[in-house]
PDB file of N, CA and C in Angstrom:
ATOM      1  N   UNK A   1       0.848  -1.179   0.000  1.00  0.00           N
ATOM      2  CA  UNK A   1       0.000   0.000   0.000  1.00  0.00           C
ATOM      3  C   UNK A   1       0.889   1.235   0.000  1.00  0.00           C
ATOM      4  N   UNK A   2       0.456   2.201  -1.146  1.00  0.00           N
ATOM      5  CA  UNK A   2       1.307   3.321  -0.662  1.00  0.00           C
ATOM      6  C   UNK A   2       0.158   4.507  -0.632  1.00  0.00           C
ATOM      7  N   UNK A   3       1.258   5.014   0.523  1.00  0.00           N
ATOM      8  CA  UNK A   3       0.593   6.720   1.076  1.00  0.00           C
ATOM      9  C   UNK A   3       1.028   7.793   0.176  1.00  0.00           C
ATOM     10  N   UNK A   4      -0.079   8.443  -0.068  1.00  0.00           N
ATOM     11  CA  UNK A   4       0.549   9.069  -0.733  1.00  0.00           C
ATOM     12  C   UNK A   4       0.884  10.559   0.368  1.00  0.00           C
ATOM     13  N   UNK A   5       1.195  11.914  -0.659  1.00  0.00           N
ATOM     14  CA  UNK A   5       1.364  13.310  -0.194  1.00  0.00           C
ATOM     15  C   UNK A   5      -0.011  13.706   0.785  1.00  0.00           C
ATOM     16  N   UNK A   6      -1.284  13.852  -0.416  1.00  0.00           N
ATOM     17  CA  UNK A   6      -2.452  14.224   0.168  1.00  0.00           C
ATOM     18  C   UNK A   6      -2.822  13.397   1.573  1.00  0.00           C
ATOM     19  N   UNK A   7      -2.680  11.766   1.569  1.00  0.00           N
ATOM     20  CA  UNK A   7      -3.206  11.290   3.018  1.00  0.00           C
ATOM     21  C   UNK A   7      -2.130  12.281   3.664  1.00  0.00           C
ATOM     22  N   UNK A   8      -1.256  11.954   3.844  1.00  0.00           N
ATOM     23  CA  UNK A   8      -0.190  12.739   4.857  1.00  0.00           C
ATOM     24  C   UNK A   8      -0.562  13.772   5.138  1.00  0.00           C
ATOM     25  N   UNK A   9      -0.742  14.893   4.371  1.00  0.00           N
ATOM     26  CA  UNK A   9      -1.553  16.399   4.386  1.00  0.00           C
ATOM     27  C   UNK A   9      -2.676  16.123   5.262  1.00  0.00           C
ATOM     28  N   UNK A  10      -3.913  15.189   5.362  1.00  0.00           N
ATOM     29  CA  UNK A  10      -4.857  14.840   5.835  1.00  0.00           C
ATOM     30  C   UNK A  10      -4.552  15.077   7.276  1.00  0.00           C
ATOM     31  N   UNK A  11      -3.553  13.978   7.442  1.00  0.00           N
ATOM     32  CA  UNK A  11      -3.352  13.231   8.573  1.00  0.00           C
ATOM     33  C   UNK A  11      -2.687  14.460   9.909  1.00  0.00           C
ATOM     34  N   UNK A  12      -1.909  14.953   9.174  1.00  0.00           N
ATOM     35  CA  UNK A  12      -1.149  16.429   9.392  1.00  0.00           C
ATOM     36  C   UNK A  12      -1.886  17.045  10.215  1.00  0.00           C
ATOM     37  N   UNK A  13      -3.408  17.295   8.993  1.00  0.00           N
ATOM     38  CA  UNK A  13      -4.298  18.603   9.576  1.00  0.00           C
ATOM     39  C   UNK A  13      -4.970  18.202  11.023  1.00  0.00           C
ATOM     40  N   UNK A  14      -5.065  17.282  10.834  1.00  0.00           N
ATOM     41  CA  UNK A  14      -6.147  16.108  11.722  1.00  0.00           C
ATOM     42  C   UNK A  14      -5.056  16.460  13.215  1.00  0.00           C
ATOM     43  N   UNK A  15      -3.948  16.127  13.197  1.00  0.00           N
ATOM     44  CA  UNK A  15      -3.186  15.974  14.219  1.00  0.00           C
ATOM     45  C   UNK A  15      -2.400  17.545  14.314  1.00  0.00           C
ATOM     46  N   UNK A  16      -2.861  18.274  13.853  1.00  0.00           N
ATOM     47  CA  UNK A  16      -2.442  20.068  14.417  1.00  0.00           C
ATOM     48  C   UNK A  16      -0.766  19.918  13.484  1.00  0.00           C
ATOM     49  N   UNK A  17      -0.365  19.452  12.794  1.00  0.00           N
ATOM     50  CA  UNK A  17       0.851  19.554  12.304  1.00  0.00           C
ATOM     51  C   UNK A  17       0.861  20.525  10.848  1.00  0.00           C
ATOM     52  N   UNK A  18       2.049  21.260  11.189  1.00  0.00           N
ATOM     53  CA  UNK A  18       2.274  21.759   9.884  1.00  0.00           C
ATOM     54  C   UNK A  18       3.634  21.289   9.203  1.00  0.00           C
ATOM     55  N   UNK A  19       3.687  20.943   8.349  1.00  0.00           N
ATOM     56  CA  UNK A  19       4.644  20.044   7.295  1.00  0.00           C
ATOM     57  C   UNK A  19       4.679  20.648   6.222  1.00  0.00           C
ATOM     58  N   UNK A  20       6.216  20.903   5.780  1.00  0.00           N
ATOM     59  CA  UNK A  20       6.562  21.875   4.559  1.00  0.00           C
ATOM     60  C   UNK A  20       6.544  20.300   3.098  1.00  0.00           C
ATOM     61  N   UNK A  21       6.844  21.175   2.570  1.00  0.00           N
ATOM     62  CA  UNK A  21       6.621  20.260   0.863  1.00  0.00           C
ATOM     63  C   UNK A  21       7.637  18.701   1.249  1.00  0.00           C
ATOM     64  N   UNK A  22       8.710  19.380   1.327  1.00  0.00           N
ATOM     65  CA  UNK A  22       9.769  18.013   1.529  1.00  0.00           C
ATOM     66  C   UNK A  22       9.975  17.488   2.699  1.00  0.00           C
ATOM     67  N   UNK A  23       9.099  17.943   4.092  1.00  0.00           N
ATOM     68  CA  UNK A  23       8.594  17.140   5.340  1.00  0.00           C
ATOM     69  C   UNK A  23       7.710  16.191   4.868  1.00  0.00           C
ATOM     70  N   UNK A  24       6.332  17.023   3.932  1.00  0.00           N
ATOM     71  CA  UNK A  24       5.609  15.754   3.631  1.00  0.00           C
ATOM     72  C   UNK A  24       5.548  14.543   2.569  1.00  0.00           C
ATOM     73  N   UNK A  25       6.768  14.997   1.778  1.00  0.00           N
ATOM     74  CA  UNK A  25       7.179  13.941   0.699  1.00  0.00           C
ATOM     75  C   UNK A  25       7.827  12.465   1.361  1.00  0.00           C
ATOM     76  N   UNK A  26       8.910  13.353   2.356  1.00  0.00           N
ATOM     77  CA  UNK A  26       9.562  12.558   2.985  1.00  0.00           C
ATOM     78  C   UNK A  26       8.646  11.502   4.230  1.00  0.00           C
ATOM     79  N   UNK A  27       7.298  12.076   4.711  1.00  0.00           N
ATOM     80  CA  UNK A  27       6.630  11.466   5.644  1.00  0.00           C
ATOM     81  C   UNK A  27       5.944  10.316   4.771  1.00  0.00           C
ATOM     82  N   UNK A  28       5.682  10.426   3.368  1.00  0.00           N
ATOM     83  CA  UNK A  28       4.665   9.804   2.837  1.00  0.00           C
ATOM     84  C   UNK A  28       5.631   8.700   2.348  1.00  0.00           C
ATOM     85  N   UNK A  29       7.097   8.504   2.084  1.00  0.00           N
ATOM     86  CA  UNK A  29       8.027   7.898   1.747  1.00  0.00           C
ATOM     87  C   UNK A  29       7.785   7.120   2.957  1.00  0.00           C
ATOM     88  N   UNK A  30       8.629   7.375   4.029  1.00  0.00           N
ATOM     89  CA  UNK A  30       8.580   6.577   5.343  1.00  0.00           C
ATOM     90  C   UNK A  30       7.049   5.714   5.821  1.00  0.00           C
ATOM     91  N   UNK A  31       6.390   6.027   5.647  1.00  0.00           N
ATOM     92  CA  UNK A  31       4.921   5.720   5.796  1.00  0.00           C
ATOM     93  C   UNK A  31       5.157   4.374   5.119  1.00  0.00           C
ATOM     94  N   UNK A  32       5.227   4.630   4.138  1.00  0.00           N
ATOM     95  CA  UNK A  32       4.769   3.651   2.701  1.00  0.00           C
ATOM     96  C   UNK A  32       5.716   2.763   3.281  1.00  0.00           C
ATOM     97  N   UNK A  33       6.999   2.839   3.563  1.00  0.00           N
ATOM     98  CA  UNK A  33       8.096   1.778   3.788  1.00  0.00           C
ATOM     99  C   UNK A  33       7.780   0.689   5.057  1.00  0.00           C
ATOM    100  N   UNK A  34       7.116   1.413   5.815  1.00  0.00           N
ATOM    101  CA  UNK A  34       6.547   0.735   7.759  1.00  0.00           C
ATOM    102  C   UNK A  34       5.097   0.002   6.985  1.00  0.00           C
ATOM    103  N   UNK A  35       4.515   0.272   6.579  1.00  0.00           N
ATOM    104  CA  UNK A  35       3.182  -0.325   5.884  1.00  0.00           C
ATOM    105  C   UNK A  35       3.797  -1.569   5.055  1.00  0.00           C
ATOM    106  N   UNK A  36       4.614  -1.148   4.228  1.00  0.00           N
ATOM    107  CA  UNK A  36       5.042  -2.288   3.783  1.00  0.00           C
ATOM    108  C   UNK A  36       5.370  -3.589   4.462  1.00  0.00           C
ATOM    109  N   UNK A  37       6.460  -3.029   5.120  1.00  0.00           N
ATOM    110  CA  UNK A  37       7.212  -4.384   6.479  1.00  0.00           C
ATOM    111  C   UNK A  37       5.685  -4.629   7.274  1.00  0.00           C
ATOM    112  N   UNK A  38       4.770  -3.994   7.795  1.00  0.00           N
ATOM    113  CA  UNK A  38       3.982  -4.769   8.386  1.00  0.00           C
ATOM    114  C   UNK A  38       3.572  -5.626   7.279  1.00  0.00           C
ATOM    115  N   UNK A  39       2.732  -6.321   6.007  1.00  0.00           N
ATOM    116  CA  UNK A  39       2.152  -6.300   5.144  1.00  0.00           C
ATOM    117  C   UNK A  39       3.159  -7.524   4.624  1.00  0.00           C
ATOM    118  N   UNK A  40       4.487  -7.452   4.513  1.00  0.00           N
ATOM    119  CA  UNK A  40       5.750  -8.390   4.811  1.00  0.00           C
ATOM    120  C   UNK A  40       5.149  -9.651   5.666  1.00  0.00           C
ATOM    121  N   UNK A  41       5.277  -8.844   7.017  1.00  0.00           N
ATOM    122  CA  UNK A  41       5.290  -9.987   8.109  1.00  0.00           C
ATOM    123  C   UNK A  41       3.767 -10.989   8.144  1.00  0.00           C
ATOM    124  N   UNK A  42       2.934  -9.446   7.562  1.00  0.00           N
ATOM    125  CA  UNK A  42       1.398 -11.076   7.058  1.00  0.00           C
ATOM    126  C   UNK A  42       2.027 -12.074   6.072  1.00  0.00           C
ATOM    127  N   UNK A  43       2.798 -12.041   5.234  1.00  0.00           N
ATOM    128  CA  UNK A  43       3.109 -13.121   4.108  1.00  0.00           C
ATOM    129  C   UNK A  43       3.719 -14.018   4.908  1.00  0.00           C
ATOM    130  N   UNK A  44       4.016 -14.208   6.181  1.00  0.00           N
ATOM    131  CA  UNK A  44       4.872 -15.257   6.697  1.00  0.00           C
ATOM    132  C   UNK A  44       3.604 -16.229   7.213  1.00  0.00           C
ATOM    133  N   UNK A  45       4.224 -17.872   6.849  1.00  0.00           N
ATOM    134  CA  UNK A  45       2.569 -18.593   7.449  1.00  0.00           C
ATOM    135  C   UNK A  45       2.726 -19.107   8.617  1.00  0.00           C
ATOM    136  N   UNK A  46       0.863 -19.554   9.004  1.00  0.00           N
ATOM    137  CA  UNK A  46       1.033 -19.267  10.828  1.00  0.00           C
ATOM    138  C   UNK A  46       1.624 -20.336  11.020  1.00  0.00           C
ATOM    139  N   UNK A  47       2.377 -21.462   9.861  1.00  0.00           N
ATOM    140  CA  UNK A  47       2.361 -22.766  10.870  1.00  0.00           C
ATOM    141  C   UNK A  47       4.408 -22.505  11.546  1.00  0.00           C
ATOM    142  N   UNK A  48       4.239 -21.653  11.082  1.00  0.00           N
ATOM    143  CA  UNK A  48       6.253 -21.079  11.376  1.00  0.00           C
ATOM    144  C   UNK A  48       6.164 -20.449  12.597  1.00  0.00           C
ATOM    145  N   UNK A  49       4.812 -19.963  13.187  1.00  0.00           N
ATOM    146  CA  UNK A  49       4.416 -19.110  14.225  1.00  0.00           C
ATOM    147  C   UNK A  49       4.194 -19.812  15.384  1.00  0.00           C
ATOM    148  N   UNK A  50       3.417 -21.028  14.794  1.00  0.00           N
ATOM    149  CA  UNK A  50       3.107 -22.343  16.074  1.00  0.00           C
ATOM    150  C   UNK A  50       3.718 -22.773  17.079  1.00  0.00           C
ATOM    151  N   UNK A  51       5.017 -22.770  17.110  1.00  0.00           N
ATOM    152  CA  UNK A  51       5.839 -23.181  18.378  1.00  0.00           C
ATOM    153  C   UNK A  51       6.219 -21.742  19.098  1.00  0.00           C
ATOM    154  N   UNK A  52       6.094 -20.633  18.751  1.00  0.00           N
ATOM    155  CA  UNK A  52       6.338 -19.492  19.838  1.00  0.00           C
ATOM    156  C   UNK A  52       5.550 -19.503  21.048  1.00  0.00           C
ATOM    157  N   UNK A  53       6.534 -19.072  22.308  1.00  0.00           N
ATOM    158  CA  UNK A  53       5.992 -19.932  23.194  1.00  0.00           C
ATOM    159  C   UNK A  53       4.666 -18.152  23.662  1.00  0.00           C
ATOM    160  N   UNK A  54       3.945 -18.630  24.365  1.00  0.00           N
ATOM    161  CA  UNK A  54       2.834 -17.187  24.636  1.00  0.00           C
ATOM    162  C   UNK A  54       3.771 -16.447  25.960  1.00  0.00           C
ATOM    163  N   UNK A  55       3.554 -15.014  25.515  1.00  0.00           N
ATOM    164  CA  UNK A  55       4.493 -14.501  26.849  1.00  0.00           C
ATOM    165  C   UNK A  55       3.505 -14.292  27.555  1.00  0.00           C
ATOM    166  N   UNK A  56       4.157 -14.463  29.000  1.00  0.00           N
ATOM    167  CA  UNK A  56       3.436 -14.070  30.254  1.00  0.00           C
ATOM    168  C   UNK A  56       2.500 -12.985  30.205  1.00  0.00           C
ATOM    169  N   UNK A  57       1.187 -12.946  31.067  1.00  0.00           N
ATOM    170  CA  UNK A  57       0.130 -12.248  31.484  1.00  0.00           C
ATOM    171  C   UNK A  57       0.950 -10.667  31.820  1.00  0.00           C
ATOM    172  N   UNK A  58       0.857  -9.630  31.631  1.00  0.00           N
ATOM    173  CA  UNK A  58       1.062  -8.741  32.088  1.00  0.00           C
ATOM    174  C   UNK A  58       0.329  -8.327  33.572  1.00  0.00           C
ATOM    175  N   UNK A  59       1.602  -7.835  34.470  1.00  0.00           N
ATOM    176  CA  UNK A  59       0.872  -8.074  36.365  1.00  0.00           C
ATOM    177  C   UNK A  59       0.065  -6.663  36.092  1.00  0.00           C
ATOM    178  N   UNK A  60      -1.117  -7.086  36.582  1.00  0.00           N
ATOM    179  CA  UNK A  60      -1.671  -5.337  36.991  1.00  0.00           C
ATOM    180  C   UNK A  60      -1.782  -5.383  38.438  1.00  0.00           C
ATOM    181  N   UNK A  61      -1.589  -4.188  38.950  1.00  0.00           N
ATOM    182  CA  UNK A  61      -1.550  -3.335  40.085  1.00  0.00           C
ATOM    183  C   UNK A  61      -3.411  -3.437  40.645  1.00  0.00           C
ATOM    184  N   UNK A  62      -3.479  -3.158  41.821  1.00  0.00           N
ATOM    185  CA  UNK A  62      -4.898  -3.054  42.466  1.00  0.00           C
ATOM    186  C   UNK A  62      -5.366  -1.692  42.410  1.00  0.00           C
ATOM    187  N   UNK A  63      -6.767  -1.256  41.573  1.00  0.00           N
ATOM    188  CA  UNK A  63      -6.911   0.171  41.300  1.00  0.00           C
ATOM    189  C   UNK A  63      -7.952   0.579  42.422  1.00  0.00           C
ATOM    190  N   UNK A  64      -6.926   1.527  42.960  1.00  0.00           N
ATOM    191  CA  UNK A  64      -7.441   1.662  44.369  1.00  0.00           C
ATOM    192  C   UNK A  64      -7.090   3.693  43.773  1.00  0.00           C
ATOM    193  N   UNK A  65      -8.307   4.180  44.343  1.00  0.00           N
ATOM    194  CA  UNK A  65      -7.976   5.554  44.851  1.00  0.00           C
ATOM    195  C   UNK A  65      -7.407   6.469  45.389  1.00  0.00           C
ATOM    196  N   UNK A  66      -6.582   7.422  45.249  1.00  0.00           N
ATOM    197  CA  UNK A  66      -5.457   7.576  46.004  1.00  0.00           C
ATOM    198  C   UNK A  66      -5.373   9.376  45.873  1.00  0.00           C
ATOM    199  N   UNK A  67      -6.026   9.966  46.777  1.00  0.00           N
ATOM    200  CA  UNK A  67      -5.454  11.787  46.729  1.00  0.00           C
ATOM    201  C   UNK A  67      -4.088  12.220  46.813  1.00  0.00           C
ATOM    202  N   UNK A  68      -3.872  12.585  44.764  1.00  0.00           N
ATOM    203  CA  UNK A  68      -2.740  13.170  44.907  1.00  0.00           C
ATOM    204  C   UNK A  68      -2.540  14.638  45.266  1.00  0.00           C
ATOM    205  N   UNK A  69      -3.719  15.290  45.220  1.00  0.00           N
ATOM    206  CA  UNK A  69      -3.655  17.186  45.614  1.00  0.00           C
ATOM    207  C   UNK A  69      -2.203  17.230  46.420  1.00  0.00           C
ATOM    208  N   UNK A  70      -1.919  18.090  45.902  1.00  0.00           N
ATOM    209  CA  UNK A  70      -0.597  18.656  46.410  1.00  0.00           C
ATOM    210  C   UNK A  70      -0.112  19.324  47.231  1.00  0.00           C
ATOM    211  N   UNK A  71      -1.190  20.053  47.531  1.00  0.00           N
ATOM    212  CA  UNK A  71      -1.759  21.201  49.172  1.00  0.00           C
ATOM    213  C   UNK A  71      -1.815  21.693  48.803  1.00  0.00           C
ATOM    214  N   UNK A  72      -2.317  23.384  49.343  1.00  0.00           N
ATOM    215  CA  UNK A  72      -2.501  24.752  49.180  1.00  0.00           C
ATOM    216  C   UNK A  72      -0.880  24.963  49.230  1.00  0.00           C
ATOM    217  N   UNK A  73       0.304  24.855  50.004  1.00  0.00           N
ATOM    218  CA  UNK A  73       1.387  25.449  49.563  1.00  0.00           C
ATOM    219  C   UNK A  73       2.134  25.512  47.946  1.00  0.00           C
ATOM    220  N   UNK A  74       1.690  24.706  47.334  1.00  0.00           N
ATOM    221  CA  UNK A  74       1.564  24.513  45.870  1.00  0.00           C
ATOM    222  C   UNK A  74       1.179  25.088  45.305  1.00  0.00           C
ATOM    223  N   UNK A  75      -0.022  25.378  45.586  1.00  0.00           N
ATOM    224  CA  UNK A  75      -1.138  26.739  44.730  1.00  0.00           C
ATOM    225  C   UNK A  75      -0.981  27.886  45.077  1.00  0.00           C
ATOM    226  N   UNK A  76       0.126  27.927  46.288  1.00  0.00           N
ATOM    227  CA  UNK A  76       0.305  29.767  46.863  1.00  0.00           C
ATOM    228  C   UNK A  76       1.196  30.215  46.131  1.00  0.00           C
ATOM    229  N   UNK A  77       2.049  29.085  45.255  1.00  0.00           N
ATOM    230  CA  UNK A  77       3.456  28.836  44.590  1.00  0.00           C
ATOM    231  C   UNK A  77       3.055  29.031  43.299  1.00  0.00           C
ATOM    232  N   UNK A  78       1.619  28.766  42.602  1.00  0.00           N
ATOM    233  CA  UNK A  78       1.616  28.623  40.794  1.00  0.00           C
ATOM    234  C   UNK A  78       1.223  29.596  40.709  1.00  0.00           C
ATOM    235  N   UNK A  79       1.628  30.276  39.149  1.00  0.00           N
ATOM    236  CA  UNK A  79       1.696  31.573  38.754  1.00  0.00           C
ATOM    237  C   UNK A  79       0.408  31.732  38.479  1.00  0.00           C
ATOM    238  N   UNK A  80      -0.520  30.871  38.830  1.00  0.00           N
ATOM    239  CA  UNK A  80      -1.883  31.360  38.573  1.00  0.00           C
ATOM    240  C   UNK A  80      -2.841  30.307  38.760  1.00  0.00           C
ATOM    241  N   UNK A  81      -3.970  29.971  39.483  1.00  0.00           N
ATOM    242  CA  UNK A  81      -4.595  29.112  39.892  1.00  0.00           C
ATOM    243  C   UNK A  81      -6.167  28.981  40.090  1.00  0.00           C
ATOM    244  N   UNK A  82      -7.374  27.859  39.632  1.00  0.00           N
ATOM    245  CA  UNK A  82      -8.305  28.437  40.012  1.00  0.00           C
ATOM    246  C   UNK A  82      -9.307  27.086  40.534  1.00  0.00           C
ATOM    247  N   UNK A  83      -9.915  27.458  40.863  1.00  0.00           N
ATOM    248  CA  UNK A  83     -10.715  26.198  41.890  1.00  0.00           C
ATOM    249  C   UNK A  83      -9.714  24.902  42.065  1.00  0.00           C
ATOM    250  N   UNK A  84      -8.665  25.143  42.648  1.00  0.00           N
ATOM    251  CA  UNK A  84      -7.421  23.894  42.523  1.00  0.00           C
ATOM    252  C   UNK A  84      -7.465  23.112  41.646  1.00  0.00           C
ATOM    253  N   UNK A  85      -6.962  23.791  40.462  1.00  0.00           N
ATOM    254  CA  UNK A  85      -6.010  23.478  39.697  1.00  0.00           C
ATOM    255  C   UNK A  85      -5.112  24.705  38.813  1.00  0.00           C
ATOM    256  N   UNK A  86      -4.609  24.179  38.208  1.00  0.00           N
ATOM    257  CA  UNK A  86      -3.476  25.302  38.063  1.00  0.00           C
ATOM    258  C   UNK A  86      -3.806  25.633  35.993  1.00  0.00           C
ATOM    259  N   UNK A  87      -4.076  27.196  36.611  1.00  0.00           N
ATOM    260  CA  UNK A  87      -4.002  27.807  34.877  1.00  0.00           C
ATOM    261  C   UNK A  87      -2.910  27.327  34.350  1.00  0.00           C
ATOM    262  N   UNK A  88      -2.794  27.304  32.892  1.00  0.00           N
ATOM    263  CA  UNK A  88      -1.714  27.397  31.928  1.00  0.00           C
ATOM    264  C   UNK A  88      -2.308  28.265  30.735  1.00  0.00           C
ATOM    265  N   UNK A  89      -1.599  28.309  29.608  1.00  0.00           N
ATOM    266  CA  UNK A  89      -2.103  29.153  28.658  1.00  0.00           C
ATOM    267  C   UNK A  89      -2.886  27.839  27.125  1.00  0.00           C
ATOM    268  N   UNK A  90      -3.512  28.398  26.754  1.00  0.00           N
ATOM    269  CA  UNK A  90      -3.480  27.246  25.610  1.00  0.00           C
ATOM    270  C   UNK A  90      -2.536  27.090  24.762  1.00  0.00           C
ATOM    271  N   UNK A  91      -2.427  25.765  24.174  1.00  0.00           N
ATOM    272  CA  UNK A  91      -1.100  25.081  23.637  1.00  0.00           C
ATOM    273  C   UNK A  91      -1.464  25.359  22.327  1.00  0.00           C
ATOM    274  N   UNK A  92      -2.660  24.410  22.073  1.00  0.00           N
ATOM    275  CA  UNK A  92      -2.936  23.789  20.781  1.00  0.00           C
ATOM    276  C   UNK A  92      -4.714  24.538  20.209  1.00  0.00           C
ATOM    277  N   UNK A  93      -4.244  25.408  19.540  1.00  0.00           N
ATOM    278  CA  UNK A  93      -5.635  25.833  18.676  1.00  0.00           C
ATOM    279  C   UNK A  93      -6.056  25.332  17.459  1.00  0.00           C
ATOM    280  N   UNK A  94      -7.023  25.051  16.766  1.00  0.00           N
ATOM    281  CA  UNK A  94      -7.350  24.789  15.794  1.00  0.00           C
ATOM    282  C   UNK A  94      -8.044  25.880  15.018  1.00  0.00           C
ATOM    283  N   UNK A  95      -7.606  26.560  13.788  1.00  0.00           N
ATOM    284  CA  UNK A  95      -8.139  27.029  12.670  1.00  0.00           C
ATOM    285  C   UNK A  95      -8.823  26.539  11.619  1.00  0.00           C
ATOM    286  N   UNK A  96      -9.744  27.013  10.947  1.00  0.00           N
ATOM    287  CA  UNK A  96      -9.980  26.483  10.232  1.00  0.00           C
ATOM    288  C   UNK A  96     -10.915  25.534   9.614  1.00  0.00           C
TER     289      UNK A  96
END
């Protein structure tokens, strides 16, 4: 499968990125190459797969509740604060 310029452009807008001509030539190159190798590794058959052994269960932790608030000496400290939590400015706008 190849990507082309325009998905990339898409994908770009979608995710707040701005990408010059030869950022997105070069993204749609790399793209196409990782799509490929996955797409690779389907052509391999499952019976070559059969003896891998299954890895272990991943441990999870007990989800228990836990107050991290930081105190009021924290908030006497941030450059700006409001019903506890702490202003910042906005990062990420969308135009358009």
């Amino acid at each position: 499968m190849k990507i082309d310029e325009e998905l990339v452009k898409r994908v770009a807008k979608l995710a707040a990125l701005e990408l010059s001509a030869p950022e997105t030539a070069a993204m749609a190159s790399q793209l196409t190459r990782i799509v490929e190798h996955f797409e690779a590794l389907r052509a391999i058959p499952e019976e070559l797969l059969a003896g891998a052994p299954e890895p272990p269960p991943t441990p999870l932790r007990a989800d228990e509740a836990v107050d991290r608030f930081p105190g009021p000496l924290v908030m006497r400290n941030a450059p700006e604060s409001a019903h506890d939590h702490f202003v910042v400015p906005r990062v990420v706008t969308r135009t358009g």
